[in-house]
C-alpha atoms as a PDB file:
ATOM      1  CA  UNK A   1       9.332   4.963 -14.585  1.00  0.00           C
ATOM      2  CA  UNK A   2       6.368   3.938 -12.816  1.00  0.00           C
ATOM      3  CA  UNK A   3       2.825   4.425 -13.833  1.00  0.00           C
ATOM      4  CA  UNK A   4       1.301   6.935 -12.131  1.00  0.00           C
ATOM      5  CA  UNK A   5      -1.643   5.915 -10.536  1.00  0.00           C
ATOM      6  CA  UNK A   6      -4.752   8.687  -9.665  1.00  0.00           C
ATOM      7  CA  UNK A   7      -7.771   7.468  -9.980  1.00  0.00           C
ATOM      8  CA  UNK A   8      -9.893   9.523 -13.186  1.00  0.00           C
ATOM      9  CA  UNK A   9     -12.878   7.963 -13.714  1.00  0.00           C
ATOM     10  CA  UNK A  10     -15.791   5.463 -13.248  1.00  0.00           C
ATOM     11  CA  UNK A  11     -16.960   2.484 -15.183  1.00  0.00           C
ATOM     12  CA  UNK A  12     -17.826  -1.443 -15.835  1.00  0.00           C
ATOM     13  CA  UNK A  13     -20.350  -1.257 -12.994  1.00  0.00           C
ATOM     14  CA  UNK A  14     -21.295  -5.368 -12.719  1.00  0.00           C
ATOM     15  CA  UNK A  15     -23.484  -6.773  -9.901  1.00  0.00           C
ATOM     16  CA  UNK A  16     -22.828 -10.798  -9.084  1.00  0.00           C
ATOM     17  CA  UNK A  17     -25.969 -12.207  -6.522  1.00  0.00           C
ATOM     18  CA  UNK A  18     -24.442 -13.675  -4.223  1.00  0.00           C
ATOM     19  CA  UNK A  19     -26.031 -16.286  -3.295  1.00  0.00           C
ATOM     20  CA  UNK A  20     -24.586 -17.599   0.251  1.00  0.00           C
ATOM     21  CA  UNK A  21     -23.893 -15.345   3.187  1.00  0.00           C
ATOM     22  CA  UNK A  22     -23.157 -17.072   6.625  1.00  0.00           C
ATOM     23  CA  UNK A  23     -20.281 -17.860   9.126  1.00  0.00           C
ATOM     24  CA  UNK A  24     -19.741 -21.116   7.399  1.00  0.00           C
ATOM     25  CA  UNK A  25     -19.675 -19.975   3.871  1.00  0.00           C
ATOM     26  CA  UNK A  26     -19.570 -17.527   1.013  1.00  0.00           C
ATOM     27  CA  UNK A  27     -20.670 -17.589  -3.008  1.00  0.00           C
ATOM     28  CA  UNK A  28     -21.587 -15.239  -5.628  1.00  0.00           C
ATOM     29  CA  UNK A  29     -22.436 -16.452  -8.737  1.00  0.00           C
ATOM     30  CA  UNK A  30     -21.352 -14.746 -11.975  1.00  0.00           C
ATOM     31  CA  UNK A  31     -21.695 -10.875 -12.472  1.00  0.00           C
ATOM     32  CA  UNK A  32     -24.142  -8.887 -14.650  1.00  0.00           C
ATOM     33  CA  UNK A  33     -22.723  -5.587 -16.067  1.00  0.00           C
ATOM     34  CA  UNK A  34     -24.612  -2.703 -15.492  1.00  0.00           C
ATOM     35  CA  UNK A  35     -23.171   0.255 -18.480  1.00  0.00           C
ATOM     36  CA  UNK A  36     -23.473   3.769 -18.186  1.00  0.00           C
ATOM     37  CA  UNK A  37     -21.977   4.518 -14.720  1.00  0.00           C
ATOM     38  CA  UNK A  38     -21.676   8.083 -13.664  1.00  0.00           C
ATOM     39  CA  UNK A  39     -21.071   8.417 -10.237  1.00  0.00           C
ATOM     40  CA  UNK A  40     -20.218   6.615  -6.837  1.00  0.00           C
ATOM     41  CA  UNK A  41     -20.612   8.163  -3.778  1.00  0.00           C
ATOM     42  CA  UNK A  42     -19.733   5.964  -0.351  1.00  0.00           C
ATOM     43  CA  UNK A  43     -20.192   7.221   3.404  1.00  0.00           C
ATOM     44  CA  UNK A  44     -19.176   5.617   6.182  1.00  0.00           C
ATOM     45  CA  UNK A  45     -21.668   3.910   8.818  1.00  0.00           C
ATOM     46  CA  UNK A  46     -20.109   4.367  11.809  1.00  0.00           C
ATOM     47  CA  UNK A  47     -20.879   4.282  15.750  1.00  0.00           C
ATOM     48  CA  UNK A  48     -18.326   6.617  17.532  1.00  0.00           C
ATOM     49  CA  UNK A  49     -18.347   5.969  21.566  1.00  0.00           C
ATOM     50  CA  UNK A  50     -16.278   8.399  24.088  1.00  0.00           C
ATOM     51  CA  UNK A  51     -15.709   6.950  27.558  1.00  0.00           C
ATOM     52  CA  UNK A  52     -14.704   9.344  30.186  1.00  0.00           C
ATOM     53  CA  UNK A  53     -13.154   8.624  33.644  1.00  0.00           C
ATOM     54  CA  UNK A  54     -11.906  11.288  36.051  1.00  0.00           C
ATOM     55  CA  UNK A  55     -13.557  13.854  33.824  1.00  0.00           C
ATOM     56  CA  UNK A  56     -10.893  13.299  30.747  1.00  0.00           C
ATOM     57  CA  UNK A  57     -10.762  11.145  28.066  1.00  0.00           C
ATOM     58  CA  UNK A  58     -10.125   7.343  28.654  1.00  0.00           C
ATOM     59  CA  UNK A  59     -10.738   5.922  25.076  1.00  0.00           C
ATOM     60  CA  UNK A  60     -12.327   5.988  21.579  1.00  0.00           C
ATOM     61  CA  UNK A  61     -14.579   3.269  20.270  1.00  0.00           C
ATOM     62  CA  UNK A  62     -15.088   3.172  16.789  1.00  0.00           C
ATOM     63  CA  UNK A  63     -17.082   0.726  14.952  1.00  0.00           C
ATOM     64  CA  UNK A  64     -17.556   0.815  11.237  1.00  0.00           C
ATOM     65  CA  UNK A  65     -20.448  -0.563  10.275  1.00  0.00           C
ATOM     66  CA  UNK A  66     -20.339  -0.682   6.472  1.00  0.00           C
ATOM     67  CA  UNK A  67     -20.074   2.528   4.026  1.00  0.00           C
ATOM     68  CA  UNK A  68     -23.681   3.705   2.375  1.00  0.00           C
ATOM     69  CA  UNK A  69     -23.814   3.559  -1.210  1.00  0.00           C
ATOM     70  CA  UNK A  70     -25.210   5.946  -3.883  1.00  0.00           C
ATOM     71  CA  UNK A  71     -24.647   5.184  -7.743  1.00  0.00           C
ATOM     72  CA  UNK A  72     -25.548   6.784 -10.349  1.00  0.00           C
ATOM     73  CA  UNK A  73     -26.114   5.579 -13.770  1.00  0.00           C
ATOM     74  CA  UNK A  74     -27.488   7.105 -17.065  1.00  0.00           C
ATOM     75  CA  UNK A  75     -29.909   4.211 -17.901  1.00  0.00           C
ATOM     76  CA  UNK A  76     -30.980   0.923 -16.924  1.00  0.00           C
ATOM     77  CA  UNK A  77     -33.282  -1.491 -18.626  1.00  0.00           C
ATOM     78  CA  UNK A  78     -36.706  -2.328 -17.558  1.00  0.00           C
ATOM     79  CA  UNK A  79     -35.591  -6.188 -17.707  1.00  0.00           C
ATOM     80  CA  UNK A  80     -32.546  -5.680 -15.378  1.00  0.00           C
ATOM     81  CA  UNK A  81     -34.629  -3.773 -12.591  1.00  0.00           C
ATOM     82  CA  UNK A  82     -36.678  -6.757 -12.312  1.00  0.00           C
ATOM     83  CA  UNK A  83     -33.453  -9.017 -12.273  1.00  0.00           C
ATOM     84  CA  UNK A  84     -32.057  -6.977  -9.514  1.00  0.00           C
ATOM     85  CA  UNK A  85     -35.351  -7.607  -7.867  1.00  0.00           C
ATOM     86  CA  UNK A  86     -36.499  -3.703  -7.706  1.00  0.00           C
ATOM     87  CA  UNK A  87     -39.889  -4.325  -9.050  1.00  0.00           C
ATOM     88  CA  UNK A  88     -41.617  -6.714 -11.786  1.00  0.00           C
ATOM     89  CA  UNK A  89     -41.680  -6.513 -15.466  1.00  0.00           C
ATOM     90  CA  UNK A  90     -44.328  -7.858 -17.942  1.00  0.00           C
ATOM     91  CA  UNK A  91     -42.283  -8.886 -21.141  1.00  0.00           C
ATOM     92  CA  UNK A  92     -46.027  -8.842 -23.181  1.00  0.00           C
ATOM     93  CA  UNK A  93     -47.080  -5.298 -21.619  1.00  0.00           C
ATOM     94  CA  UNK A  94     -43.693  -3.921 -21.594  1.00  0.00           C
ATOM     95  CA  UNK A  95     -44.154  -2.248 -18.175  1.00  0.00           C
ATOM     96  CA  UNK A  96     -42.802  -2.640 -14.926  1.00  0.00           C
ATOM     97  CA  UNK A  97     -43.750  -2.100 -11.569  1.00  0.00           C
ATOM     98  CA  UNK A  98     -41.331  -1.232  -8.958  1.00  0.00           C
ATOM     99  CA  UNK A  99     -41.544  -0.012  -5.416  1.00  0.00           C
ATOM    100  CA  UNK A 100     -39.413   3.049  -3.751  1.00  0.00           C
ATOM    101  CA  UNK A 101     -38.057   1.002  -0.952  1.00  0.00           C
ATOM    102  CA  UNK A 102     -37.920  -2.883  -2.246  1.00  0.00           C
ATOM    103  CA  UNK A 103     -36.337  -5.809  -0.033  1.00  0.00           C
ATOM    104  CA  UNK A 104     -32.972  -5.893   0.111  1.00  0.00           C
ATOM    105  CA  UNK A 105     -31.051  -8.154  -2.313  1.00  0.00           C
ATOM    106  CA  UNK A 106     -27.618  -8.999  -1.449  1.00  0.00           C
ATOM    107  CA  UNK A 107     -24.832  -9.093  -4.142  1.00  0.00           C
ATOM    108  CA  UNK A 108     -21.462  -8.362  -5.388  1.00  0.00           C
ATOM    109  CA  UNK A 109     -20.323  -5.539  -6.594  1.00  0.00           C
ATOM    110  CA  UNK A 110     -17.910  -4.976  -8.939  1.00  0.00           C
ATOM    111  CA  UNK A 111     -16.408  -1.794 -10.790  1.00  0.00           C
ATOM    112  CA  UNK A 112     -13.457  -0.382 -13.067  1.00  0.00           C
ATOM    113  CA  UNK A 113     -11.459   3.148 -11.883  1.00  0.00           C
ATOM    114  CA  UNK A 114      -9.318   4.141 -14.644  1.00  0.00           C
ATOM    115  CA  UNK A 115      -6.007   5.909 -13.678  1.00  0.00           C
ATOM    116  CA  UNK A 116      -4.043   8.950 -15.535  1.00  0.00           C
ATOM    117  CA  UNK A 117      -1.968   6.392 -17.169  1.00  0.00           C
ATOM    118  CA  UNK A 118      -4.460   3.930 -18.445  1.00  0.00           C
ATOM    119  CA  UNK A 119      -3.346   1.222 -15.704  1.00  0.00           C
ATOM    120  CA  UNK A 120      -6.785   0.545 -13.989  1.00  0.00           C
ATOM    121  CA  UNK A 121      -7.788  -0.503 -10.534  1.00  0.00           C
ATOM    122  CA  UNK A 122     -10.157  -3.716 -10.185  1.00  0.00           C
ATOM    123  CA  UNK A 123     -12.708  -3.173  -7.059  1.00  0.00           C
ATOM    124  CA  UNK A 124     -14.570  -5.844  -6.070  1.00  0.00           C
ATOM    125  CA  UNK A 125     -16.968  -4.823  -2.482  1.00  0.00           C
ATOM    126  CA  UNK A 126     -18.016  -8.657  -1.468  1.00  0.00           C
ATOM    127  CA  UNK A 127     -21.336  -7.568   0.007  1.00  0.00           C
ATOM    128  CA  UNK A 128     -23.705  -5.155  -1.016  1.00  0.00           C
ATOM    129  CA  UNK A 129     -27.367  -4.709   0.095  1.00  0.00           C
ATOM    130  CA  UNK A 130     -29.481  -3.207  -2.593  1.00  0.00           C
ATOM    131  CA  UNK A 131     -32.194  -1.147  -0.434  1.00  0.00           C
ATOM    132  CA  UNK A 132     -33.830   1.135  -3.341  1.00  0.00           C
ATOM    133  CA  UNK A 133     -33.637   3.251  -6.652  1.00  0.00           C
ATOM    134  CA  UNK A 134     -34.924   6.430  -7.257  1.00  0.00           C
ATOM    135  CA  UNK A 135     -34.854   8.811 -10.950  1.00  0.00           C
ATOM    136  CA  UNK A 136     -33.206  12.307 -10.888  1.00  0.00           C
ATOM    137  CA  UNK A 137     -32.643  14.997 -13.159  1.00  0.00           C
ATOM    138  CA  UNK A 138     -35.613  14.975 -15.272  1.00  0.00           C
ATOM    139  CA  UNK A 139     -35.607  17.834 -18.174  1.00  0.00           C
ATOM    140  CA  UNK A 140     -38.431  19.113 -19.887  1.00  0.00           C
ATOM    141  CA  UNK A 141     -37.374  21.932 -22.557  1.00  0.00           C
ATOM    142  CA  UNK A 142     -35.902  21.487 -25.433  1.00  0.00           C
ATOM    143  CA  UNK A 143     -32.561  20.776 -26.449  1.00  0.00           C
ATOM    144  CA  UNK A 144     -31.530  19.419 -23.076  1.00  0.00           C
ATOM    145  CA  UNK A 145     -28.270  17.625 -22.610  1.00  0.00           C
ATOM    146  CA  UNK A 146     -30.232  16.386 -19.421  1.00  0.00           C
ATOM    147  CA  UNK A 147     -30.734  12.764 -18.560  1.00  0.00           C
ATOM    148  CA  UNK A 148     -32.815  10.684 -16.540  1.00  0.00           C
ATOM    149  CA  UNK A 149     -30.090   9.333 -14.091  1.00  0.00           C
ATOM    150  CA  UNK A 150     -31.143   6.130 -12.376  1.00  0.00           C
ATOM    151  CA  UNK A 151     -29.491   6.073  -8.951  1.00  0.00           C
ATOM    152  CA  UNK A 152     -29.253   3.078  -6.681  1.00  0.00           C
ATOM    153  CA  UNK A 153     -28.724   2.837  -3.364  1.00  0.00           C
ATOM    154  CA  UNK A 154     -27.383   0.103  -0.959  1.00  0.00           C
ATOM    155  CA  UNK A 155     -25.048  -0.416   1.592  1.00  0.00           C
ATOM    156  CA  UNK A 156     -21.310  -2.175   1.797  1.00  0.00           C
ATOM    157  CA  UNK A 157     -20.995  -4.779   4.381  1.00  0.00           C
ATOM    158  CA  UNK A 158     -18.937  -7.196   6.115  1.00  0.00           C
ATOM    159  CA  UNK A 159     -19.381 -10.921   4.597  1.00  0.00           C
ATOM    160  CA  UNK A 160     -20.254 -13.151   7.228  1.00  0.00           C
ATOM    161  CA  UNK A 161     -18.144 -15.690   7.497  1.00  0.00           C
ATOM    162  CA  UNK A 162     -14.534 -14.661   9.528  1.00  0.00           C
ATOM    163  CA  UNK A 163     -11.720 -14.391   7.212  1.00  0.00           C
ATOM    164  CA  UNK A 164     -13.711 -12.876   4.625  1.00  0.00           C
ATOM    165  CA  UNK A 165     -12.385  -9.587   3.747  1.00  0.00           C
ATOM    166  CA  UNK A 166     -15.195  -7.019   2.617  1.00  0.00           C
ATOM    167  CA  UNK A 167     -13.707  -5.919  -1.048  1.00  0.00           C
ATOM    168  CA  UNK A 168     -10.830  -7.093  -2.987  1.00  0.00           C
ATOM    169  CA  UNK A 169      -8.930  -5.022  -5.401  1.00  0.00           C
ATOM    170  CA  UNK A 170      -6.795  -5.745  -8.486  1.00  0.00           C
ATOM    171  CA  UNK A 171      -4.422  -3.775 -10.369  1.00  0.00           C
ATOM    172  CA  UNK A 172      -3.667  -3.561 -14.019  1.00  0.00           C
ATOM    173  CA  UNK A 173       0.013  -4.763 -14.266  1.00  0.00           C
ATOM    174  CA  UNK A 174       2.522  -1.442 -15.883  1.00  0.00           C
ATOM    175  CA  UNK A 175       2.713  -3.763 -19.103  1.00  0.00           C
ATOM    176  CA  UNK A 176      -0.850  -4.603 -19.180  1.00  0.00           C
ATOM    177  CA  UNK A 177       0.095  -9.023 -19.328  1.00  0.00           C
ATOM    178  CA  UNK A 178      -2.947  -9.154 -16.807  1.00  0.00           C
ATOM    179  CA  UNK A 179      -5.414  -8.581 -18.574  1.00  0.00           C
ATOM    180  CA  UNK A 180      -7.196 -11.610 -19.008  1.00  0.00           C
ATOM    181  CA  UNK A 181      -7.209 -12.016 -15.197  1.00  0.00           C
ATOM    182  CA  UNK A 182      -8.492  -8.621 -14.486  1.00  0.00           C
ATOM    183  CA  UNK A 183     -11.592  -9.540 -17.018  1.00  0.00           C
ATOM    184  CA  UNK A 184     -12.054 -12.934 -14.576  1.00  0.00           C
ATOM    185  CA  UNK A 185     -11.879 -10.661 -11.414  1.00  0.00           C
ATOM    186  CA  UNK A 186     -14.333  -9.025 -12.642  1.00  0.00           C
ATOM    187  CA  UNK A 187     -17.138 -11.165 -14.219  1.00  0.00           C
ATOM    188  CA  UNK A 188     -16.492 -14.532 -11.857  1.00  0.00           C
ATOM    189  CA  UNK A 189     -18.264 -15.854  -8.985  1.00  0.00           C
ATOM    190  CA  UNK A 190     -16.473 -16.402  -5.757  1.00  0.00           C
ATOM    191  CA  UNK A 191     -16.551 -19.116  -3.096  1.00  0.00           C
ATOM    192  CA  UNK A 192     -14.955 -19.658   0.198  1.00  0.00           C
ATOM    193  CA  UNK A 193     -13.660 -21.456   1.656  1.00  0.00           C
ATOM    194  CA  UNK A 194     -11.534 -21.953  -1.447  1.00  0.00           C
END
């Protein structure tokens, strides 16, 4: 019997900069795991056209433009804001100062969606602008089971270079023999042309 293979959950969020973006070529370097994912919420970018001729309907033009991108996480670290490039930290002062709408980084990004029967899907969305980050669900009485969810927003694009898909995804094998792979999927920079 087959596993079955409904998606149940969210995790091993991992960003990889990517560090060359143009019609000739495309890198990312290796990826930097971000824990405590929560949430992912995608929505399309489209442009939607109707042309008319003889007063009906002569065609449909639909251009996707890339999906927008909400995430939601229960933490991250003051260092790995600044290494997303959100803001800057001060190791000595232990602050950091960030901005609501910061320039857009471009990387990677990676994630893990576990299935009813423990046979996981591998995502990998080749380009993914980083526009901001924002805090929500601050608590202030008591015994709150509240967090402090950092969410970060971006959008999914089309690589550059022709040929390039815009995600890759891998599947756990039934027997789990693929394991070791899977891990590489994940965590591994990319190039092309290969």
């Amino acid at each position: 019997m087959s596993k079955r293979r409904a998606i149940i959950g969210l995790r091993g969020i991992a960003l990889a900069p990517v560090t060359e973006n143009t019609v000739l070529a495309y890198k990312s370097s290796e990826a930097k795991a971000l824990p405590f994912a929560g949430a992912m919420n995608r929505t399309a970018k489209e442009k939607k056209q109707d042309i008319y001729y003889d007063d009906s309907l002569y065609a449909q033009v639909n251009e996707v433009m890339g999906e927008d991108v909400e995430i939601r996480l229960g933490e991250v670290s003051l260092e790995m804001l600044a290494e997303l490039g959100l803001g800057d930290f001060d190791e000595t002062k232990e602050t950091f100062e960030g901005d609501f709408a910061p320039k857009a980084s471009t990387y990677s990004l990676r994630c893990v969606e576990d299935t009813v029967d423990k046979a996981p899907y591998y995502f990998n969305w080749r380009v993914f602008d980083l526009t901001g980050i924002r805090f929500d669900n601050f608590q202030t009485k008591g015994d709150s089971i509240r967090v402090c969810e950092v969410i970060i927003a971006g959008v999914f694009k089309q690589p550059a270079m022709a040929g390039v898909r815009p995600y890759a995804i891998m599947r756990a094998s039934a027997e789990g023999d693929n394991q070791e792979a899977c891990d590489a999927f994940m965590k591994d920079g990319e190039s092309f042309p290969a």
